[in-house]
N, C-alpha and C. Protein backbone atom coordinates (compact mmCIF):
# COMPACT_ATOMS: atom_id res chain seq x y z
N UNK A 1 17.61 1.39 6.97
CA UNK A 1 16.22 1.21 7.37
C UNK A 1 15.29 1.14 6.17
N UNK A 2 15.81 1.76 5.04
CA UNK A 2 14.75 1.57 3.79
C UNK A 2 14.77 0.52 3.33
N UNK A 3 15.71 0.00 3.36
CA UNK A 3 15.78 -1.95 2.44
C UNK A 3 15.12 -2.53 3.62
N UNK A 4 15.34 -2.64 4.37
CA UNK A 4 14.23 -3.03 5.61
C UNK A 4 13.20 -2.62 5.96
N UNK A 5 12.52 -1.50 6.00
CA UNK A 5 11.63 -1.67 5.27
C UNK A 5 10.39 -1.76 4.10
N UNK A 6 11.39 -1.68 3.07
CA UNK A 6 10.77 -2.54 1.65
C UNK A 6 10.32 -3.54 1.77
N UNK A 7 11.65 -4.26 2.75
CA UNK A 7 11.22 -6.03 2.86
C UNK A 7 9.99 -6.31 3.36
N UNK A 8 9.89 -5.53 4.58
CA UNK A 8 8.91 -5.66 5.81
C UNK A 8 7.33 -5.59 4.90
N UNK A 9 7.22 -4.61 3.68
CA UNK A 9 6.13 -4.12 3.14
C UNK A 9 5.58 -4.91 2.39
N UNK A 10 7.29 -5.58 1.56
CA UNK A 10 6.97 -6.49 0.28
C UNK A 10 5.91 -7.96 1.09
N UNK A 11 6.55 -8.43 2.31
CA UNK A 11 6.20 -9.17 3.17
C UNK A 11 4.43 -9.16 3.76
N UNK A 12 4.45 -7.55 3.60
CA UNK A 12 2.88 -7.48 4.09
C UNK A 12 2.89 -7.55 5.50
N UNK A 13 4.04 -6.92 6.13
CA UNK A 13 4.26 -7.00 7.93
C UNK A 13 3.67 -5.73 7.79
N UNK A 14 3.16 -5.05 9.06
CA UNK A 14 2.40 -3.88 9.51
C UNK A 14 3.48 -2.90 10.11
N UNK A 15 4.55 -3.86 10.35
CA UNK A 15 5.93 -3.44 11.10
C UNK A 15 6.42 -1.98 10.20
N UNK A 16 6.30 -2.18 8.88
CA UNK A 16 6.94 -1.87 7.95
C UNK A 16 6.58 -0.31 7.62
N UNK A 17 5.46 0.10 8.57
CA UNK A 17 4.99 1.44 8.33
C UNK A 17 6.05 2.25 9.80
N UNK A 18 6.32 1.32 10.81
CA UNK A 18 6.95 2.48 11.74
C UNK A 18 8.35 2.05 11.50
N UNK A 19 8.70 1.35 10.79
CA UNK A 19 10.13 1.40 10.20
C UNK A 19 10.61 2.96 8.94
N UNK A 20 9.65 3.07 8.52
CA UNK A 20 9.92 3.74 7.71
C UNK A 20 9.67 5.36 8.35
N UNK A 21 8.84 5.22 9.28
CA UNK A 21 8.99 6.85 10.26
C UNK A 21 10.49 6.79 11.09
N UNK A 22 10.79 6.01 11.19
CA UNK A 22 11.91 5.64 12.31
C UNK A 22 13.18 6.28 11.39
N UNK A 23 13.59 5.78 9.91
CA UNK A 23 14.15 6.25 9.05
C UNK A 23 13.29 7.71 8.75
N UNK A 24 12.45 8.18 8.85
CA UNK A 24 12.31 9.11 8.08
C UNK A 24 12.94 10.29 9.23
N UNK A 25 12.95 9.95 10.85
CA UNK A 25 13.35 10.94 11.97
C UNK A 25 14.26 11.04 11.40
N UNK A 26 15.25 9.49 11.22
CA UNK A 26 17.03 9.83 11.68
C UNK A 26 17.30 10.65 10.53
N UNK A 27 16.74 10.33 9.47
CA UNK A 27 16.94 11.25 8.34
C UNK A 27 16.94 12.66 8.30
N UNK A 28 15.74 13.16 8.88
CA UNK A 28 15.44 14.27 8.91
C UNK A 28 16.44 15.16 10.41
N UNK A 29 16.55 14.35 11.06
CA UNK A 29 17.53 14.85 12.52
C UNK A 29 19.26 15.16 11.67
N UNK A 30 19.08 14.26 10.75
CA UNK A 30 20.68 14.51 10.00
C UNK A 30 20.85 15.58 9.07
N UNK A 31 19.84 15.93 8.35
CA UNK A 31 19.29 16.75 7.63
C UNK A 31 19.33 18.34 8.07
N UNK A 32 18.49 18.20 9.54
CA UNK A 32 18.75 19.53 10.00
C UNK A 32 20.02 19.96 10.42
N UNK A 33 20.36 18.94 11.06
CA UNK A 33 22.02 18.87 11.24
C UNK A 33 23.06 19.50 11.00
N UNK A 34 22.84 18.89 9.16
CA UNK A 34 23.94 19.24 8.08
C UNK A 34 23.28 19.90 7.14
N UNK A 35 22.64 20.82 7.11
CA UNK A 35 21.73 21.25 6.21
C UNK A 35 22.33 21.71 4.54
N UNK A 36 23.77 21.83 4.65
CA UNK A 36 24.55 21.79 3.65
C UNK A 36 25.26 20.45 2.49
N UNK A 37 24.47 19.94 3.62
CA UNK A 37 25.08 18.32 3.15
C UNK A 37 23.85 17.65 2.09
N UNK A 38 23.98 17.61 0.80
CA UNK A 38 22.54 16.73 0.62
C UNK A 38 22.50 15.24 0.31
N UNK A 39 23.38 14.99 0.99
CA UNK A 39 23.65 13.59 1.14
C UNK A 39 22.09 12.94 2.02
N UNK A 40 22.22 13.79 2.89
CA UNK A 40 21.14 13.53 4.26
C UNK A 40 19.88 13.83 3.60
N UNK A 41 19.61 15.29 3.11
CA UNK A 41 18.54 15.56 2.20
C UNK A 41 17.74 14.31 1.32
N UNK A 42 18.89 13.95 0.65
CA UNK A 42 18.72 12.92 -0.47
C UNK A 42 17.81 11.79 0.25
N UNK A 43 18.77 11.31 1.27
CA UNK A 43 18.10 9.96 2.15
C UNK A 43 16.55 10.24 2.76
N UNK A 44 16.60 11.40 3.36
CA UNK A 44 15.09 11.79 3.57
C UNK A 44 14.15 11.77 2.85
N UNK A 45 14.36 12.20 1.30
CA UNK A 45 13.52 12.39 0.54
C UNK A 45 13.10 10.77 0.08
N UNK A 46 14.44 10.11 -0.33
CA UNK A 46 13.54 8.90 -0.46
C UNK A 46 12.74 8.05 0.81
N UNK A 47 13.45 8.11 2.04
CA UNK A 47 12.57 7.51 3.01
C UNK A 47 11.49 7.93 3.22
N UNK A 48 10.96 9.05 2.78
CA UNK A 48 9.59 9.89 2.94
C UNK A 48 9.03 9.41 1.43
N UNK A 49 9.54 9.25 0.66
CA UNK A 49 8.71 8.52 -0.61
C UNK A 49 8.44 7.38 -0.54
N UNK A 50 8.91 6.67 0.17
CA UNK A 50 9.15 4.96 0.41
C UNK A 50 7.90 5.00 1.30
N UNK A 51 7.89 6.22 2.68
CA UNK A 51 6.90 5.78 3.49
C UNK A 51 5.45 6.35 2.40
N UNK A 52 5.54 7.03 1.57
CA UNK A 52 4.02 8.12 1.17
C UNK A 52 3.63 6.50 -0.09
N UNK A 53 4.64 6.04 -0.50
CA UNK A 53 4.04 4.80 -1.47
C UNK A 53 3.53 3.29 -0.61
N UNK A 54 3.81 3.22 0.25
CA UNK A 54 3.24 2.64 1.83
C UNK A 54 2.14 2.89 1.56
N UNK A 55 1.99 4.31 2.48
CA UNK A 55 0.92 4.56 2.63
C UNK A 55 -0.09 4.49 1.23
N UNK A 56 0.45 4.95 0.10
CA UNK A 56 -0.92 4.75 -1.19
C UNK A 56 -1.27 3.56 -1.03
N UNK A 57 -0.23 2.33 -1.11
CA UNK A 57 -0.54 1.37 -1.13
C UNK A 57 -1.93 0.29 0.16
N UNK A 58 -1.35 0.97 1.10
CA UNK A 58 -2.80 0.99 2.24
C UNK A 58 -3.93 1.72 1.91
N UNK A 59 -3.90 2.39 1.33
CA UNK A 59 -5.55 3.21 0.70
C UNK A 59 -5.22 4.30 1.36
N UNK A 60 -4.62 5.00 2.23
CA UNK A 60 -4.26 5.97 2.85
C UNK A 60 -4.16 7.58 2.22
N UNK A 61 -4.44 7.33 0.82
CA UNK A 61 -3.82 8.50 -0.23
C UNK A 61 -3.82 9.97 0.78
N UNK A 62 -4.79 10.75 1.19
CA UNK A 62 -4.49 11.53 2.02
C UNK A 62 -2.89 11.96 2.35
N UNK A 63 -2.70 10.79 3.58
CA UNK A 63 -1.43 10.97 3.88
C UNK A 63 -0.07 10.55 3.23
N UNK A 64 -0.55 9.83 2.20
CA UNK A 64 0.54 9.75 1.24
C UNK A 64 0.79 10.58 0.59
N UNK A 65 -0.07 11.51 0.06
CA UNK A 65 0.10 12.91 -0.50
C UNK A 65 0.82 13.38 0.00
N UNK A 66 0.41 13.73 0.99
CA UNK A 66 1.18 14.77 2.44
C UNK A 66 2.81 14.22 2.22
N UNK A 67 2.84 13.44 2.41
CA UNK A 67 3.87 12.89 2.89
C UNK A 67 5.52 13.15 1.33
N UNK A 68 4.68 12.61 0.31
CA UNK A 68 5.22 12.83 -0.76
C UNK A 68 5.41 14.55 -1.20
N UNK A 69 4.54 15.29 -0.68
CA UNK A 69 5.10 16.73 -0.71
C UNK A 69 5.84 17.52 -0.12
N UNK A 70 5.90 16.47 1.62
CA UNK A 70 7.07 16.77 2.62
C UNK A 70 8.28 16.45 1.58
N UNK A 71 8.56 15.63 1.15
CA UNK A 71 9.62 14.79 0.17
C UNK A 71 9.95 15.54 -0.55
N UNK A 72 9.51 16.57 -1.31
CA UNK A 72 9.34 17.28 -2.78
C UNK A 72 10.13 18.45 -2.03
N UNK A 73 9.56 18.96 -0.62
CA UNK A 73 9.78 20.28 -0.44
C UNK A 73 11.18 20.26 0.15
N UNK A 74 11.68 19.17 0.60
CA UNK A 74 12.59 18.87 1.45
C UNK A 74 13.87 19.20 0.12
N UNK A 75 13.65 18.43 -1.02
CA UNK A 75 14.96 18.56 -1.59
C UNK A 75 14.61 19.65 -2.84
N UNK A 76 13.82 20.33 -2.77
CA UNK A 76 13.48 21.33 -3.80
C UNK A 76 14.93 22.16 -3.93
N UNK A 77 14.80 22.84 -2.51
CA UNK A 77 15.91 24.03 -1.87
C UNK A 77 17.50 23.50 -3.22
N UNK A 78 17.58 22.25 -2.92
CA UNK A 78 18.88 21.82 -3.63
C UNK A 78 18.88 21.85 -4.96
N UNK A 79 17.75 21.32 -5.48
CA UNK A 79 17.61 21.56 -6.99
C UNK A 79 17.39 23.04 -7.76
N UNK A 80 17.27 23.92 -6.85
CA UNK A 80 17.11 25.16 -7.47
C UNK A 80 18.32 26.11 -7.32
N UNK A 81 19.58 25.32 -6.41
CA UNK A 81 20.73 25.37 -6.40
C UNK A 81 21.78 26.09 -7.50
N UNK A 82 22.14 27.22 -8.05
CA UNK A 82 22.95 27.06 -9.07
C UNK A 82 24.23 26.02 -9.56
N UNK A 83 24.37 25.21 -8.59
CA UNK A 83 25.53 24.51 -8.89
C UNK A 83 24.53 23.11 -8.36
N UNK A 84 23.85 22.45 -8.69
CA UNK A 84 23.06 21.09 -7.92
C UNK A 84 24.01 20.33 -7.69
N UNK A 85 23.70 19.05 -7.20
CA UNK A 85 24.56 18.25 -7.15
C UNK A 85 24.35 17.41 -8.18
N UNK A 86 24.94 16.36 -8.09
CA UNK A 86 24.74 15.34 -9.28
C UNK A 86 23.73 14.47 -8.81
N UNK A 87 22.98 14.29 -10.21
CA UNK A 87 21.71 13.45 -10.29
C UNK A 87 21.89 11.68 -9.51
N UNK A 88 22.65 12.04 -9.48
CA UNK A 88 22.82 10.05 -8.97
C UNK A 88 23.93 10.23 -7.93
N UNK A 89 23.67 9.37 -6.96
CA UNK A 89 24.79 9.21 -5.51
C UNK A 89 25.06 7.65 -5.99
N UNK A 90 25.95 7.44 -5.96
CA UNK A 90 26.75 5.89 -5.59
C UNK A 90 26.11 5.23 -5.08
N UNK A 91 25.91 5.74 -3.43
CA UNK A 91 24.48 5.17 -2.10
C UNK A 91 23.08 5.00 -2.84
N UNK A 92 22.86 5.33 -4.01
CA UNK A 92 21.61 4.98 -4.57
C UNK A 92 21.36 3.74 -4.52
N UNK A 93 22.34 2.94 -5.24
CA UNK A 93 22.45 1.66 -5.42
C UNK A 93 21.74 0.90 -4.40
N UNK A 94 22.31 1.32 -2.87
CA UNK A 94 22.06 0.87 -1.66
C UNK A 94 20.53 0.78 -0.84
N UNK A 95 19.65 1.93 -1.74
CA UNK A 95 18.31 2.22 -1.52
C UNK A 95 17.44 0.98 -2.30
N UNK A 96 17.92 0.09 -3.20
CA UNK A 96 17.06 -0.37 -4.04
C UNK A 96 17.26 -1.82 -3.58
């Protein structure tokens, strides 16, 4: 759902803002899920950055803030981890 919608944004479709809540649920539904997993974490955080740079980009800053600190707080927990995971997933590739 994030390469879709990038496209949708790069495009200038309006579509492209409830694409990126749509990814940010399944994300976050997987997330709570597996809360051990930060595979899911990971994906949330960028679909919630993807949607908060959306939104800057609409003039929205407010909720792009918001949104980008949901993001921050979501994968904090992991980075303060004694053992983190590794800085880069493979699936990164797949986000861009």
């Amino acid at each position: 759902l994030n390469r879709l919608a990038v496209l949708l944004a790069s495009a200038g479709d309006v579509t492209a803002e409830a694409v990126y809540k749509q990814g940010v649920e399944a994300c976050a539904r997987l997330t709570k899920q597996f809360p051990d997993e930060f595979v899911y974490a990971y994906f949330e955080t960028k679909m919630r950055q993807g949607l908060a740079r959306y939104l800057a980009d609409a003039g929205r800053r407010p909720e792009a803030l918001a949104e980008a600190e949901r993001a921050s707080a979501i994968i904090r927990p992991y980075a303060d981890k004694k053992d983190p995971p590794p800085p880069s997933l493979p699936l990164d590739d797949q986000l861009r």
